[in-house]
Protein backbone atom coordinates (compact mmCIF):
# COMPACT_ATOMS: atom_id res chain seq x y z
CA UNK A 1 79.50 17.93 -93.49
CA UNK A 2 83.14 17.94 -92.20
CA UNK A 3 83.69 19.20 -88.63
CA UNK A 4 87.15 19.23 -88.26
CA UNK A 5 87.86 15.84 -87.30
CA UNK A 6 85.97 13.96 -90.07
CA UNK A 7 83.42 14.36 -92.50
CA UNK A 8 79.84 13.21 -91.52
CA UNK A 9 77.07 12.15 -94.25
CA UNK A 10 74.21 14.48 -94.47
CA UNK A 11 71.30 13.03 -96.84
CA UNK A 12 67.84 14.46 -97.29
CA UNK A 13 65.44 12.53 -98.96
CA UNK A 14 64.11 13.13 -102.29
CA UNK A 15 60.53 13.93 -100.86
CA UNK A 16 62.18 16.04 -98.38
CA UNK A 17 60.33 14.52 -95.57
CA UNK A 18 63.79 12.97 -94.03
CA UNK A 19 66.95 13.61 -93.11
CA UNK A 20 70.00 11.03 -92.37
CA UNK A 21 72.98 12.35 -90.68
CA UNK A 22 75.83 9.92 -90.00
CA UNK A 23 73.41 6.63 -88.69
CA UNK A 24 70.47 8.92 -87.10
CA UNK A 25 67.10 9.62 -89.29
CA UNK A 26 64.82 12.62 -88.53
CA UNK A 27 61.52 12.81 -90.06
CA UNK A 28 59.36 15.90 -90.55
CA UNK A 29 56.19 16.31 -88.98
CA UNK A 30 53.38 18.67 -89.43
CA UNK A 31 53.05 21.57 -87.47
CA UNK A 32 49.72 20.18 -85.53
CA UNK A 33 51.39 17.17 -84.85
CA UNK A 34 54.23 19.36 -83.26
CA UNK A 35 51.91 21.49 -81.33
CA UNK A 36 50.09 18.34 -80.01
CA UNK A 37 53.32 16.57 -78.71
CA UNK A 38 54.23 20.23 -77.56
CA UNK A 39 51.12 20.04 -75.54
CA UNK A 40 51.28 16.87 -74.20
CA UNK A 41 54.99 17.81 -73.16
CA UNK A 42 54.00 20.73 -70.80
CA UNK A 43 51.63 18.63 -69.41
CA UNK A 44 53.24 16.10 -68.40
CA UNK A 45 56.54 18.24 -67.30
CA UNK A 46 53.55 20.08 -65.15
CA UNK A 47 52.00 16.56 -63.51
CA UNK A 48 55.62 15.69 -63.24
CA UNK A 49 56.39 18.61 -60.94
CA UNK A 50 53.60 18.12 -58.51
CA UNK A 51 54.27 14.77 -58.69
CA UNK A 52 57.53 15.36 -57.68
CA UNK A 53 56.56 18.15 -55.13
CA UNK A 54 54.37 15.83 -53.76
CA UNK A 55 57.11 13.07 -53.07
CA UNK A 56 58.82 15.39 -51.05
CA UNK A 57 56.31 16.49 -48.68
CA UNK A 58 55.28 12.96 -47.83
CA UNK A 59 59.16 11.90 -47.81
CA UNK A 60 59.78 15.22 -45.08
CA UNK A 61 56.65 13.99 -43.32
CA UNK A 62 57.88 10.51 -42.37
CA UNK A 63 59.69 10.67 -39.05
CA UNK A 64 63.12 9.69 -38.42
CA UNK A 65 63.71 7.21 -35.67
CA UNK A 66 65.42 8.45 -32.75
CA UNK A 67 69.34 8.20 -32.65
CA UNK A 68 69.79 4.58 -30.57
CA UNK A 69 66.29 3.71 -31.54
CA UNK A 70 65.97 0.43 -31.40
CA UNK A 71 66.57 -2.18 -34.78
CA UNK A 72 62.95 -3.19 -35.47
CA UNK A 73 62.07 0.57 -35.91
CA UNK A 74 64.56 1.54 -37.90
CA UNK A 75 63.73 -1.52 -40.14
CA UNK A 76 60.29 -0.26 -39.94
CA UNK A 77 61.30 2.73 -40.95
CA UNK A 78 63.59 2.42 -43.96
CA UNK A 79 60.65 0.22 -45.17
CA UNK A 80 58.42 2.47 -45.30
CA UNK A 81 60.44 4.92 -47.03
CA UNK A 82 61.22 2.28 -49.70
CA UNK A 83 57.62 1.63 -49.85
CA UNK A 84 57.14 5.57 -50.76
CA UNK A 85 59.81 5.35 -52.96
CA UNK A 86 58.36 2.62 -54.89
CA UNK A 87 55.01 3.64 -54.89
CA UNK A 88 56.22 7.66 -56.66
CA UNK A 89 58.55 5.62 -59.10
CA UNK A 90 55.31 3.52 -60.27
CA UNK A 91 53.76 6.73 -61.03
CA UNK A 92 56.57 8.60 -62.50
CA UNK A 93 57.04 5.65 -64.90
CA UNK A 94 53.39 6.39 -66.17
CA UNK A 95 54.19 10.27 -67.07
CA UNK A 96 56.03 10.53 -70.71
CA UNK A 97 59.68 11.98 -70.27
CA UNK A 98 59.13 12.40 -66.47
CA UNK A 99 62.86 12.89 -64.84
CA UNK A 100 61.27 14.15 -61.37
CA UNK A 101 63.95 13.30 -58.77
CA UNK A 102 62.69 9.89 -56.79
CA UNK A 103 64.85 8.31 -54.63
């Protein structure tokens, strides 16, 4: 395949069940295996956005310490807020192609 700036190799297999272009391989899956992952891709994306949803509302819950508040609780603070963090990005990890925004 040439693209204008250089050709690229294209190779399907002789059983047809895989294709090689430049150093990437794609293999062909059956249509129930598709509509399984499929599945298992909206659900997750779903659990993913009330996972995410429910970050936020315990991150807006947690109340700011008062401007001039005194060191220990603003320490106090910020680690709870890293606690939260930690504890969403624990359960984000364990939801497939979760990108929910954690921070």
């Amino acid at each position: 395949m040439n693209i204008g700036i250089g050709v690229i190799p294209v190779v399907l297999s002789e059983d047809g069940k895989t294709l090689r272009i430049d150093n990437r391989s794609y293999s062909k899956i059956s249509e129930s295996d598709f509509t399984a992952f499929k599945t298992e891709l909206e659900q997750n994306e779903k659990l993913c956005k009330q996972l995410e949803e429910e970050y936020r509302n315990k991150r807006n819950s947690l109340k700011d310490p008062a401007w001039g508040a005194p060191l220990e609780e603003r320490k106090a603070a910020e680690a709870q807020r890293e606690k939260l963090v930690n504890e969403y990005k624990l359960k984000k990890e364990k939801i497939a192609y979760c990108r929910a925004s954690i921070y």
